[in-house]
Protein backbone atom coordinates (compact mmCIF):
# COMPACT_ATOMS: atom_id res chain seq x y z
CA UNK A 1 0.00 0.00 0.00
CA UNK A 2 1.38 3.46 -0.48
CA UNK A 3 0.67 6.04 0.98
CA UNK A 4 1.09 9.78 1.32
CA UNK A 5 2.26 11.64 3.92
CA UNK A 6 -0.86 13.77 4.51
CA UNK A 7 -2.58 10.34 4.66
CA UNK A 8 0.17 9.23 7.03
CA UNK A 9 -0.74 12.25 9.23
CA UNK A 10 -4.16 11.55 9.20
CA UNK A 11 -3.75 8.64 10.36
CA UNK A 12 -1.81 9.70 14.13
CA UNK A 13 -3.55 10.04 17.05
CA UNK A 14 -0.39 12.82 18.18
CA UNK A 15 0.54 11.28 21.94
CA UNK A 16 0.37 13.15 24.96
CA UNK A 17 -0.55 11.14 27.66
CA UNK A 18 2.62 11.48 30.56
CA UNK A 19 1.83 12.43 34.29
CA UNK A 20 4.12 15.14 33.78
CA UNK A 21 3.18 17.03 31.22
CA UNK A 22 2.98 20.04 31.56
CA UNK A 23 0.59 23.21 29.83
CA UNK A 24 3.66 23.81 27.54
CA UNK A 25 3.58 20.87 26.15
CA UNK A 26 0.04 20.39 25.62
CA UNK A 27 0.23 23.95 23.65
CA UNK A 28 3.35 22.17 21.20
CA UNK A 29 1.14 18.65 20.60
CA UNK A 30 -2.08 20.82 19.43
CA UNK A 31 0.48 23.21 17.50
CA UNK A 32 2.00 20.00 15.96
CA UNK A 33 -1.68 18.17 15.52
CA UNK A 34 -2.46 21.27 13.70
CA UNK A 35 0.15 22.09 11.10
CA UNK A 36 0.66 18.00 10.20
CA UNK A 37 -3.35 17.51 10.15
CA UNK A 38 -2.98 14.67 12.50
CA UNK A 39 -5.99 12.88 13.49
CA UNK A 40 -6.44 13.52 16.93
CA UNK A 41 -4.15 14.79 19.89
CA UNK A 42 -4.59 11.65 22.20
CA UNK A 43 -4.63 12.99 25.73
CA UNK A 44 -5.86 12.44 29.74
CA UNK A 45 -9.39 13.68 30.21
CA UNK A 46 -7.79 17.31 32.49
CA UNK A 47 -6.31 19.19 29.38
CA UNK A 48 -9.36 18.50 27.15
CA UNK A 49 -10.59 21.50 27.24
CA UNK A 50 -7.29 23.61 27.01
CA UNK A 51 -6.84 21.39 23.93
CA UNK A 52 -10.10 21.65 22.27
CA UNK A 53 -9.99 25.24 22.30
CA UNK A 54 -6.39 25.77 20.96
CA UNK A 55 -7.53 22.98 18.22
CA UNK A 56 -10.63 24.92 17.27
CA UNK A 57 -11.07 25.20 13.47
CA UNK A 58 -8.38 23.00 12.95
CA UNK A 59 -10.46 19.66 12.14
CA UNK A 60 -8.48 18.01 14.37
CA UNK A 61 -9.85 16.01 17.22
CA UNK A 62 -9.03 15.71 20.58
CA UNK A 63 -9.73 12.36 22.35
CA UNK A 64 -9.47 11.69 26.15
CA UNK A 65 -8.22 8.30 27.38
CA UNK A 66 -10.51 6.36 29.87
CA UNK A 67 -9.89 4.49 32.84
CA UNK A 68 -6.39 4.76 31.44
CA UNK A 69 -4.03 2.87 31.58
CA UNK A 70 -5.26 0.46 34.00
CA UNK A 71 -9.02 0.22 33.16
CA UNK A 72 -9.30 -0.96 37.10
CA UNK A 73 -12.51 1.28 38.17
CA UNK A 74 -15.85 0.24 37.14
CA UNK A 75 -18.57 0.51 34.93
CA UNK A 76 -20.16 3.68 36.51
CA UNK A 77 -16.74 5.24 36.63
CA UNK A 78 -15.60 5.02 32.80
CA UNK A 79 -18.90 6.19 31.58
CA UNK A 80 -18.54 9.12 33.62
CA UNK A 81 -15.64 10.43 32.89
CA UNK A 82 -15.81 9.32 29.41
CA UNK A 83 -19.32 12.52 29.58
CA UNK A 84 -17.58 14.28 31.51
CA UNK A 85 -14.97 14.23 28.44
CA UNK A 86 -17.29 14.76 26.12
CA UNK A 87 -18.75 17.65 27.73
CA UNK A 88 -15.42 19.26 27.96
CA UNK A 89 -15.13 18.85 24.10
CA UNK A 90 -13.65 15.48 23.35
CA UNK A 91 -14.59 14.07 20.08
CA UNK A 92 -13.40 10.51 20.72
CA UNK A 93 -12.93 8.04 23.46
CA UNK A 94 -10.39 5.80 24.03
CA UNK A 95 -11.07 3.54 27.31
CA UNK A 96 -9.26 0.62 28.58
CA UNK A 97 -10.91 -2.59 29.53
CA UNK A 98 -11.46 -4.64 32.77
CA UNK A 99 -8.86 -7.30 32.36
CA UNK A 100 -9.63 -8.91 35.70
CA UNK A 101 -13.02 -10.03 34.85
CA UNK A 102 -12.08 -10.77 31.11
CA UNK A 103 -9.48 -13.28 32.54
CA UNK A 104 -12.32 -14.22 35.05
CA UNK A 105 -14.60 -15.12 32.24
CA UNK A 106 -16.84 -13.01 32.93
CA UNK A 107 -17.65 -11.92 29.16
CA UNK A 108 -21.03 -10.10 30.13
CA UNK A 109 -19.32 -7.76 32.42
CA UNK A 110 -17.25 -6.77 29.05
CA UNK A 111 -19.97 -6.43 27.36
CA UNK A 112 -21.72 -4.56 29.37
CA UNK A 113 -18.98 -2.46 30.05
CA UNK A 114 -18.64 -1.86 26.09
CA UNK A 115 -22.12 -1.17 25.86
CA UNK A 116 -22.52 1.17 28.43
CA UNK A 117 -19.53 3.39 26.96
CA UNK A 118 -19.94 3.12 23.20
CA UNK A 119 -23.67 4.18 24.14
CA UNK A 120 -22.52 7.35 25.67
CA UNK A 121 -20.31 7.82 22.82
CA UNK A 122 -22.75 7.42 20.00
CA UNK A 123 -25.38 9.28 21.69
CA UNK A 124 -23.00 12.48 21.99
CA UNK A 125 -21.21 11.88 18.42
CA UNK A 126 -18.35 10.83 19.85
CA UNK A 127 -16.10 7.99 17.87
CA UNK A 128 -15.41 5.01 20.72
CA UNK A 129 -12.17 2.74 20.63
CA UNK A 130 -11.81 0.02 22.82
CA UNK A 131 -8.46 -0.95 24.21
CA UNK A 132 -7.35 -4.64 25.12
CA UNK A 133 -4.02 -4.34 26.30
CA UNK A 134 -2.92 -7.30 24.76
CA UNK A 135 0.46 -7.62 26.62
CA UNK A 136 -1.38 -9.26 28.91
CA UNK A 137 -4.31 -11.37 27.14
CA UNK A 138 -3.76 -14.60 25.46
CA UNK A 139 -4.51 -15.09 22.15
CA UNK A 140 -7.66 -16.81 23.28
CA UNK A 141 -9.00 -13.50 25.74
CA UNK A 142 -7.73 -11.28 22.54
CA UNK A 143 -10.46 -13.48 20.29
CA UNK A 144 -12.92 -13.40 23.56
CA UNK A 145 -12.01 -9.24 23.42
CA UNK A 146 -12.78 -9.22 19.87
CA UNK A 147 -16.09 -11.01 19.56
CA UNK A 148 -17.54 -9.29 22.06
CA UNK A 149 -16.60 -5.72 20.05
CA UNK A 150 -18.05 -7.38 16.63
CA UNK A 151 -21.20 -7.79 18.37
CA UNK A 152 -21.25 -3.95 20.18
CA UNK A 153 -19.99 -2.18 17.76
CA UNK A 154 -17.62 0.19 18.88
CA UNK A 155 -15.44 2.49 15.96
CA UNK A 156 -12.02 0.82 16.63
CA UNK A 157 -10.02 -1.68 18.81
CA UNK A 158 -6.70 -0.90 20.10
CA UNK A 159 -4.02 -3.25 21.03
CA UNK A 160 -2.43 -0.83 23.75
CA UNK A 161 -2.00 1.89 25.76
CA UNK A 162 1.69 2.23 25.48
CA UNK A 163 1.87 2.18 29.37
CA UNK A 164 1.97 -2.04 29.58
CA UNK A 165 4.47 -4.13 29.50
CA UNK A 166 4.35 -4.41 25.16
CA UNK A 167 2.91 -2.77 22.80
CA UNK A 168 1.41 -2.74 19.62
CA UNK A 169 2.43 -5.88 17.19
CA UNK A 170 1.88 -7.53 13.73
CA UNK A 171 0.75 -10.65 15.02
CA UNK A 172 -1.92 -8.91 17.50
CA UNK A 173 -3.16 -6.61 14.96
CA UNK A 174 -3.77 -9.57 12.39
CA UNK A 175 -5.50 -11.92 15.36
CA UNK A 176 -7.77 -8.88 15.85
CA UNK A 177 -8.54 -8.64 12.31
CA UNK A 178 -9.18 -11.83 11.83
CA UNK A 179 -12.15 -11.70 14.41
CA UNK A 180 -13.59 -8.44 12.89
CA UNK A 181 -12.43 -8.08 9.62
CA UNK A 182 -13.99 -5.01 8.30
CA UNK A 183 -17.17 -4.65 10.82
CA UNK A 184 -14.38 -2.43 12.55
CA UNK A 185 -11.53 -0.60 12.72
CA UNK A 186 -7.87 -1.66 14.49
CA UNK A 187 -5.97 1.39 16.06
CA UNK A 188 -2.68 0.42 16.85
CA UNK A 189 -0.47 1.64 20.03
CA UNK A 190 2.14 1.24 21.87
CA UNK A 191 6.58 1.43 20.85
CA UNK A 192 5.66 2.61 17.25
CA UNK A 193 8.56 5.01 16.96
CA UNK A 194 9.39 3.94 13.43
CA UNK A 195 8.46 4.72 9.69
CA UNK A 196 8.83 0.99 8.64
CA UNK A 197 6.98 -0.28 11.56
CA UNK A 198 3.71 2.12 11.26
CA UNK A 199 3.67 1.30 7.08
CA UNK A 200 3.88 -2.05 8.44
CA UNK A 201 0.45 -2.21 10.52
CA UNK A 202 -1.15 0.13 7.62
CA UNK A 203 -0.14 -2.90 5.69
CA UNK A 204 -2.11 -4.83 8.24
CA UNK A 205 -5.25 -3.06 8.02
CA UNK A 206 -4.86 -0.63 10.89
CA UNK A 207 -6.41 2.77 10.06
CA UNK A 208 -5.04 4.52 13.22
CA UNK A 209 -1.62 4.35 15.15
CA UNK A 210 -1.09 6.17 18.17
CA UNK A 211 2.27 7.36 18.93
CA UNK A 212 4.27 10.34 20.09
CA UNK A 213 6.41 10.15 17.29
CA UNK A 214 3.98 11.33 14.86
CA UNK A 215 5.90 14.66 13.56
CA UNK A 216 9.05 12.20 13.22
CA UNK A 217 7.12 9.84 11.35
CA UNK A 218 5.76 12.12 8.90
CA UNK A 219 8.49 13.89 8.31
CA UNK A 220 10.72 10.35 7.44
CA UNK A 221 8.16 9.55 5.14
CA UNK A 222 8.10 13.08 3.23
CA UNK A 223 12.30 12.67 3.33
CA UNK A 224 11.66 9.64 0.86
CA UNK A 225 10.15 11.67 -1.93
């Protein structure tokens, strides 16, 4: 597949998602986000709405990460903050699932946990992504993960939040697609610092990477023409 690099940018979520990060820095990702036309800044739910105004009229969107990076509060907590996100101007939602009661087996707490968010989401116009944090899953929890997304529907599936052990790889990406082939999309996160590695998982199917290397990505890719 080739591809451009404005098509590269649009692609990249631009990564800001440290515990000490400060205003600064927040000003330089939506300053970046906006002259590279990346997707979305990808950021904690506090500077949303610092973000969303700096990023006004750009087309750019600003998403707020949920119950990130551990995904270890429940239900009624995720679809809180994911409104209270919304409310503050996020356009997408990226929350992390409860891996203790997916390795449990208990499949209709995931679901309901899926449906209770991507319904806030779609009700406020917000695009959901759903993130396994397959580092720890087996390949068997991934598929459980997976089938449970076909059936709700989300936008995208994510392999990572970049804060685990691993992050985002080939083999993942392709296990997930394999389970929802085109019903949805695959975001992929996590390490992907390198031109030939985010070509790589477009390759694979993935129609958004998140990364902080985003400008340094682009910028490789415009070097080669």
């Amino acid at each position: 597949m080739t591809v451009t690099p404005e098509q590269l940018a649009g692609m990249i979520d631009h990564t800001q998602l440290k515990a000490d990060a400060t205003k600064e820095q927040f000003t330089k990702l939506c300053d970046e986000a906006r002259e590279y036309g990346f997707a979305m800044v990808a950021i904690n739910p506090y500077p949303v709405a610092q973000c969303k105004k700096q990023l006004e009229g750009s087309g750019v969107h600003v998403g707020a990460a949920i119950g990130f990076p551990l995904g270890q509060v429940t239900i009624e907590d995720k679809v809180a903050e994911s409104q209270r996100a919304i409310a503050n101007g996020a356009d997408e939602i990226d929350y992390v699932i409860n891996i203790t009661e997916l390795k449990a087996g208990n499949l209709s707490y995931l679901e309901d946990e899926m449906r209770q968010i991507v319904g806030v989401c779609r009700e406020q116009g917000a695009l959901s992504k759903v993130i396994f944090e397959n580092c720890y899953l087996t390949d068997d929890e991934k598929r459980q993960a997976a089938t449970i997304a076909k059936k709700v529907r989300p936008d995208f599936i994510k392999t990572s939040t970049g804060f685990g052990s691993g992050g985002a790889t080939l083999e993942d990406v392709k296990l997930m697609k394999s389970v929802v082939g085109d019903a949805l999309q695959v975001k992929a996160a996590g390490g992907i610092r390198e031109l030939e590695d985010a070509l790589a998982f477009i390759d694979a199917g993935v129609t958004r990477l998140g990364t902080s290397a985003g400008v340094k990505l682009v910028d490789a890719l415009r070097a080669q023409i």
